[in-house]
Protein backbone atom coordinates (compact mmCIF):
# COMPACT_ATOMS: atom_id res chain seq x y z
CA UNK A 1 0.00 0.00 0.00
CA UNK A 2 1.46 3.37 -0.95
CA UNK A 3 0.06 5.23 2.03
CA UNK A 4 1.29 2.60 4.58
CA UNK A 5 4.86 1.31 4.56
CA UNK A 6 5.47 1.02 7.97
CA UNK A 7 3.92 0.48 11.11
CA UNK A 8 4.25 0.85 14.67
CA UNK A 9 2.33 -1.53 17.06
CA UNK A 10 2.90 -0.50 21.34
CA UNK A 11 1.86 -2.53 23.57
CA UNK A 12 3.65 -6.15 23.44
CA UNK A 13 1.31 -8.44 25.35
CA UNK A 14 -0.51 -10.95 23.40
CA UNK A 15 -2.30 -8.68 20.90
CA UNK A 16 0.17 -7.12 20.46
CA UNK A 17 2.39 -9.55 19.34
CA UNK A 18 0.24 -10.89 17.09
CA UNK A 19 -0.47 -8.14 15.56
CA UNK A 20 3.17 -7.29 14.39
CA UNK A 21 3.95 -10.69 12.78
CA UNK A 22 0.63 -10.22 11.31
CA UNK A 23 1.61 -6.83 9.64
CA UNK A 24 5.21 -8.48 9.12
CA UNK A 25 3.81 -11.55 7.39
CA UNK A 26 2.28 -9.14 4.18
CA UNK A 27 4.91 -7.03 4.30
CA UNK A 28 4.74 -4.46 6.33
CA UNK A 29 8.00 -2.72 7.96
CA UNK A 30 7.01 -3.70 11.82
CA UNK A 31 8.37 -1.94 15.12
CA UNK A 32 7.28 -2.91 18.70
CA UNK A 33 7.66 -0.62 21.36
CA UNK A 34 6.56 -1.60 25.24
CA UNK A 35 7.13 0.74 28.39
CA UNK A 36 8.60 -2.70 29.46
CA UNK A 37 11.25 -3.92 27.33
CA UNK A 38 11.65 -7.51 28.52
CA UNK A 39 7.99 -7.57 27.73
CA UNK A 40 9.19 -7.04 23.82
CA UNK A 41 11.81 -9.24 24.11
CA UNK A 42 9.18 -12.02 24.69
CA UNK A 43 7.35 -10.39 21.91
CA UNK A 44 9.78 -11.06 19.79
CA UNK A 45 10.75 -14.38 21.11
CA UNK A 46 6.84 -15.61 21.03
CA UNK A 47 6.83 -13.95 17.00
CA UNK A 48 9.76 -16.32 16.26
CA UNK A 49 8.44 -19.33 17.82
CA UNK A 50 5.35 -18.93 15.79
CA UNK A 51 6.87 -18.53 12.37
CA UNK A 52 8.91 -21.57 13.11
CA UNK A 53 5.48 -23.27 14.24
CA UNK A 54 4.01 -22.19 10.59
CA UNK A 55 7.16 -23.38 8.64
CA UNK A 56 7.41 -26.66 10.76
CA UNK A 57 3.85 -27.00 9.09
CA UNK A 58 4.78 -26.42 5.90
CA UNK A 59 3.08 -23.30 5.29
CA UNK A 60 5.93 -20.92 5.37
CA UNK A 61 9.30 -21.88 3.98
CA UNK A 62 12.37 -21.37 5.83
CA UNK A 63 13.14 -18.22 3.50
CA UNK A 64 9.88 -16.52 4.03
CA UNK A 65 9.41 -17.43 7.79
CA UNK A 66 13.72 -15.77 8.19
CA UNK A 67 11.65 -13.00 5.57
CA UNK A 68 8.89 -12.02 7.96
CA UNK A 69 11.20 -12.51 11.09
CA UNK A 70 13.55 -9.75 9.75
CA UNK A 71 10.53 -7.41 8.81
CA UNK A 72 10.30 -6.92 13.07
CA UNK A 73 12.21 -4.82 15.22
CA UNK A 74 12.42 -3.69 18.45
CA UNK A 75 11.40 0.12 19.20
CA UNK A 76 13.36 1.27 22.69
CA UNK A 77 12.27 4.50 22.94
CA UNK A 78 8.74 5.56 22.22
CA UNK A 79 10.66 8.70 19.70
CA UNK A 80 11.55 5.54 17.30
CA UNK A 81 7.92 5.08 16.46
CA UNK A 82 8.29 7.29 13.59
CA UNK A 83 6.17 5.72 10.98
CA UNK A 84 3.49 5.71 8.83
CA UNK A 85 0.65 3.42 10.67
CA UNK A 86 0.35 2.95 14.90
CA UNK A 87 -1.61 0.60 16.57
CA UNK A 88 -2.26 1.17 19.98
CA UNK A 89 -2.80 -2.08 21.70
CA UNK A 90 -1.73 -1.06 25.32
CA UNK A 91 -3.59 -0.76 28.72
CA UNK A 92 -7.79 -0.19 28.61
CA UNK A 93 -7.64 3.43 30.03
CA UNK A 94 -8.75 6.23 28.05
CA UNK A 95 -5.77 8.74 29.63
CA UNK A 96 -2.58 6.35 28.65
CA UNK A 97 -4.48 6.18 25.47
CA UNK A 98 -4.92 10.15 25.16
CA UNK A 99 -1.80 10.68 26.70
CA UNK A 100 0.16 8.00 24.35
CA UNK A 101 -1.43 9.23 21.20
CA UNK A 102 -0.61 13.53 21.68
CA UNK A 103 2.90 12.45 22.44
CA UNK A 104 2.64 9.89 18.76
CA UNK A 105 1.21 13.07 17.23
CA UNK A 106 3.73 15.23 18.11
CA UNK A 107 6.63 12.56 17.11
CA UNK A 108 5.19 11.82 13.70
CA UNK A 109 4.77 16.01 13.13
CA UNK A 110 0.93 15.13 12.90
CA UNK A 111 1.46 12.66 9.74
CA UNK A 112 0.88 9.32 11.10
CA UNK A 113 -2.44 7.34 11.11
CA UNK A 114 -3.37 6.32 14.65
CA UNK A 115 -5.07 3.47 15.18
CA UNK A 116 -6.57 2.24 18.81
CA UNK A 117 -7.16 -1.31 19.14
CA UNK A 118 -9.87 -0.25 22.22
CA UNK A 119 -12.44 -3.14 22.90
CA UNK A 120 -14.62 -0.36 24.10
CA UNK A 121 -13.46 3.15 24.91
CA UNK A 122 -15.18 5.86 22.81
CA UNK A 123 -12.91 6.19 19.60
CA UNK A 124 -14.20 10.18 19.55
CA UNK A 125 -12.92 10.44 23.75
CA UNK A 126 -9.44 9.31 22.71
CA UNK A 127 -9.24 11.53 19.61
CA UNK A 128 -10.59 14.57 21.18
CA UNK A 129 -7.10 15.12 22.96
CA UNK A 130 -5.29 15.49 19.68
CA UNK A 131 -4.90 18.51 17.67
CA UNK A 132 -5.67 16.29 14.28
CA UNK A 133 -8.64 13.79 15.38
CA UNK A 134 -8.99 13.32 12.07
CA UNK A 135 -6.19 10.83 11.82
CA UNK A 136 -7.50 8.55 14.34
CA UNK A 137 -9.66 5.72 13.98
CA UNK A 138 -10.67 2.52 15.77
CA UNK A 139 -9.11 -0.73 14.48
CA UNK A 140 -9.95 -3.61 16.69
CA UNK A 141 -8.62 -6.79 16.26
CA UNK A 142 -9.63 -10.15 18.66
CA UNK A 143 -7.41 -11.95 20.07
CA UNK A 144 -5.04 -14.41 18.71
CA UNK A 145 -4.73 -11.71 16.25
CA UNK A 146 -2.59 -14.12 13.84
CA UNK A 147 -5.43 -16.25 13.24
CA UNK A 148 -8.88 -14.58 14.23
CA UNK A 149 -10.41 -12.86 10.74
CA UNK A 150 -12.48 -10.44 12.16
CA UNK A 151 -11.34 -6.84 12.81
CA UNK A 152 -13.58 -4.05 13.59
CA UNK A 153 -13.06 -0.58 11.88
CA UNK A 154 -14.63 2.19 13.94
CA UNK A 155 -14.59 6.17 12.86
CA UNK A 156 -14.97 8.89 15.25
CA UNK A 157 -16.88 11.86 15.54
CA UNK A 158 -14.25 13.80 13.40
CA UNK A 159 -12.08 10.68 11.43
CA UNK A 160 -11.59 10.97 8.11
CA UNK A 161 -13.63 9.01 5.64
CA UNK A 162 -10.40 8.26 3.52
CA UNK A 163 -9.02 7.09 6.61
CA UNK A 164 -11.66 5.01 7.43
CA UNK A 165 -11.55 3.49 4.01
CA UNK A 166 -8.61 3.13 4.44
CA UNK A 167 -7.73 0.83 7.17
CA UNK A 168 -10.94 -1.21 5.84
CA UNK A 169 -8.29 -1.60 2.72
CA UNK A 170 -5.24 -2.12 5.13
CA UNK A 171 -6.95 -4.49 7.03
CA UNK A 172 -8.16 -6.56 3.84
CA UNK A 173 -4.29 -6.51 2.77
CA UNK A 174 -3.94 -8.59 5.69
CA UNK A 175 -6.06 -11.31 4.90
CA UNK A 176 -8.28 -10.10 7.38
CA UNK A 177 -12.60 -9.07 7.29
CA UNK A 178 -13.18 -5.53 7.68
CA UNK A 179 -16.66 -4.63 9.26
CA UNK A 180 -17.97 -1.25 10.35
CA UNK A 181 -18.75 -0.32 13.60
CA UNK A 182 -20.86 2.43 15.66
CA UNK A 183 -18.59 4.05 18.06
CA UNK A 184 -20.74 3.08 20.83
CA UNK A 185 -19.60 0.84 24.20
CA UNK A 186 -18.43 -1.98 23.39
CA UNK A 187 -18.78 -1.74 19.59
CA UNK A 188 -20.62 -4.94 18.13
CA UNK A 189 -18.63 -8.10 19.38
CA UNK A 190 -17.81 -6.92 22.69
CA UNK A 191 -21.40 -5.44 23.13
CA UNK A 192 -22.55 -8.62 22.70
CA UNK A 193 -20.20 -10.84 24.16
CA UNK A 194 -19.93 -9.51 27.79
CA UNK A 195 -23.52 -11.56 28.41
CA UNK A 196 -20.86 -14.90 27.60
CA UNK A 197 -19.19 -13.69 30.18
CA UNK A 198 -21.30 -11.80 33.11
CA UNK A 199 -24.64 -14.26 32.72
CA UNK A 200 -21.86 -17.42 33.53
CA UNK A 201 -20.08 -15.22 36.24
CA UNK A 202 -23.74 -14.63 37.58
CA UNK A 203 -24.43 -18.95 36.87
CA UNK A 204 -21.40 -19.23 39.06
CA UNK A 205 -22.30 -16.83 41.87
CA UNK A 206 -25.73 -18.46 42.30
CA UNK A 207 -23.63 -21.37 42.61
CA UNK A 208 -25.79 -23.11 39.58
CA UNK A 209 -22.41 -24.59 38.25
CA UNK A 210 -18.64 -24.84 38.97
CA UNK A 211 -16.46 -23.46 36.82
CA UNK A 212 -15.39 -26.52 34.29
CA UNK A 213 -18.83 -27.56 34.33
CA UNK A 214 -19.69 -24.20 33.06
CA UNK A 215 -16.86 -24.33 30.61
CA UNK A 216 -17.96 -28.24 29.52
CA UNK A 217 -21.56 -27.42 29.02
CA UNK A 218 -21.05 -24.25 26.77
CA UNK A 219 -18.35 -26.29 24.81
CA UNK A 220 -20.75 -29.22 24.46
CA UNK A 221 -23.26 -26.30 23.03
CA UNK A 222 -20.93 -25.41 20.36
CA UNK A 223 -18.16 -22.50 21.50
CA UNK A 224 -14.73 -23.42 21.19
CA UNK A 225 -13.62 -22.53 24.86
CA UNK A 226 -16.07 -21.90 27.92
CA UNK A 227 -16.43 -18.33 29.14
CA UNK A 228 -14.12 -19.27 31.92
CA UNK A 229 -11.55 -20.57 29.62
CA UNK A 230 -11.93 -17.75 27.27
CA UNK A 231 -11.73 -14.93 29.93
CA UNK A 232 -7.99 -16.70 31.44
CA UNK A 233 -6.98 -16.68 27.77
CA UNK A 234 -7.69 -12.81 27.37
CA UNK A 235 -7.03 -11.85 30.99
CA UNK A 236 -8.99 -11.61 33.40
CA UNK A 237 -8.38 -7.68 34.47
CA UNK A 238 -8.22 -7.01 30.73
CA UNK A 239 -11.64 -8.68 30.21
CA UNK A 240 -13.11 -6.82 33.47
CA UNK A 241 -11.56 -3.46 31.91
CA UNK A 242 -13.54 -4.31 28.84
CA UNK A 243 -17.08 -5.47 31.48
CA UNK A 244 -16.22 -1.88 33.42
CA UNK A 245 -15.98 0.28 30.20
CA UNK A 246 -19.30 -0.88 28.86
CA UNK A 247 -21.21 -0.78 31.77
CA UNK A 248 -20.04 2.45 32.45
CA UNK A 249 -20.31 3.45 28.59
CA UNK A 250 -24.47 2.69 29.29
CA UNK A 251 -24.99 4.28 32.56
CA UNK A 252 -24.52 1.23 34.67
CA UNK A 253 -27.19 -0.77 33.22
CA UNK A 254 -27.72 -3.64 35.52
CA UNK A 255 -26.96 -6.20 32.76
CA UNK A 256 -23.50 -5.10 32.18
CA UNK A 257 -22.67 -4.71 35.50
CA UNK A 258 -18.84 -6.35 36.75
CA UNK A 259 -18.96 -9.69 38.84
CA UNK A 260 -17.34 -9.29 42.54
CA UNK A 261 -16.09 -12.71 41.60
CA UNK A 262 -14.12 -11.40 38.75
CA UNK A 263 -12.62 -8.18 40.52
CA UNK A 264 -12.18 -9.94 43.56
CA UNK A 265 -9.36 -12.26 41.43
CA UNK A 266 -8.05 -8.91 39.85
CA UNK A 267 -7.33 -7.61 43.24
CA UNK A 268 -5.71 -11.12 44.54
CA UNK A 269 -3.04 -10.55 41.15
CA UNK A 270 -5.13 -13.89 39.56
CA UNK A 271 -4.76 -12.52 35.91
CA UNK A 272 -5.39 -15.52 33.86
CA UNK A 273 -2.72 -17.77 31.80
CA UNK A 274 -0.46 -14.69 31.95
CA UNK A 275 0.20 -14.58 35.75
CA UNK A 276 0.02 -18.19 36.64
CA UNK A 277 -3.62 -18.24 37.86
CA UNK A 278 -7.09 -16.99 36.76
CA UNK A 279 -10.08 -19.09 37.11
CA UNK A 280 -7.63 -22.17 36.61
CA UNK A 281 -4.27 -22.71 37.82
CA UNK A 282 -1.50 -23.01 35.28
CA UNK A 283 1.59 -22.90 37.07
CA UNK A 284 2.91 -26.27 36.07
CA UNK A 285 2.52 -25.26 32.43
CA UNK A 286 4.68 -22.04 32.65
């Protein structure tokens, strides 16, 4: 794409990462910048162990999976982000995002297109810091980003129609389906996917199920992972973020609202797959 060369992706958790060797794997120039380096560093070790996963299966060879690999690089100072494309993937608070995107803006000299990957902070909120809102835009991918199709392309009061067109283009280029979303709470898939998760944190407070039998019954009904299972995978605090968000997005509407169960394991540092323990313990598998 003439318009986008090169992108910068902060935030190096799991989105994150996939993400970059996404944007790496059609071409795309890729830096990764965290506030934690060693947090990159496992980025970029994950990135590689994926590519070698996809070669080992024959569908990369070893020249395009070194190809892509060399296509990523480390960003160690937030100033190094000078590029065409940014995708925010970092923390679910509308000031870092603010904050994160006037200091982008002033790096880039108000060039760069920049993109939040929100799951449900107001797209217009985070733009209405900068002194060009026009340039940002929601562009929400779900998690693992290498291999979910989806990604959700949401303007702002004041984005640009060209660049909302355009990162439904960009986001084609990576093999991925664009679709157009409201900038309301939640957008569409998180809108309706917190009732996966609250109504089974509510099954579970009523004590109508345990927590794998949850998990089993919803998997026997046809999801791919239980709520349970789903919300370690994501995170637990970053799924909560997400629960908070909306139901503060609606005017605490009783149907969105958090489960104590949920922020009671945020508080205890139970985080999901990421920190050892969520609703399952995984310490022997780290």
């Amino acid at each position: 794409m003439e318009r986008i060369r090169t992108v910068g992706v902060v935030g190096a958790g799991t989105m994150g990462q996939g993400i970059t060797q996404v944007c790496a794997m059609q071409g795309f120039e890729t830096l990764l910048f965290d506030v934690n380096p060693a947090q990159v560093e496992r980025a970029l070790h994950q990135a590689t162990n994926s590519l070698e996963s996809l070669a080992q299966k024959g569908k990369l060879t070893p020249e395009e999976q070194r190809l892509i690999r060399s296509r990523i690089a480390p960003a160690k100072q937030l100033t190094e982000l000078k590029v065409d494309l940014i995708i925010e993937a970092a923390i679910e608070r509308l000031d870092v995002k603010q904050d994160l995107f006037v200091r982008l803006e002033t790096i880039n000299g108000g060039k760069a297109i920049l993109a939040t990957n929100t799951s449900s902070i107001s797209i217009s909120k985070i733009a209405s810091a900068l002194k060009d809102p026009s340039l940002c835009v929601g562009l929400h991918f779900f998690n693992p980003a290498e291999r979910m199709k989806l990604v959700e392309v949401i303007s702002g009061e004041r984005t640009s129609p060209a660049i909302r067109d355009l990162m439904i283009a960009f986001s084609r280029v990576l093999g991925k389906t664009a679709v157009l979303a409201k900038d309301s709470p939640g957008f569409i898939v998180n809108r309706v996917a917190r009732h996966y998760y609250v109504e089974s944190l509510k099954l579970l407070s009523d004590k109508a199920a345990d927590v794998p039998g949850i998990d089993r019954l919803l998997r026997a009904s046809g999801f791919k992972m239980g709520p349970f299972e789903l919300m370690d995978l994501i995170g637990v605090d970053t799924n909560l973020s997400v629960t908070t968000s909306i139901y503060e997005g609606f005017g605490r509407v009783h149907k969105f609202a958090p489960s104590p169960i949920q922020q009671q394991l945020v508080r205890d540092g139970h985080l999901g797959r990421k920190s050892g323990k969520g609703f399952y313990s995984y310490e022997e598998k780290k």
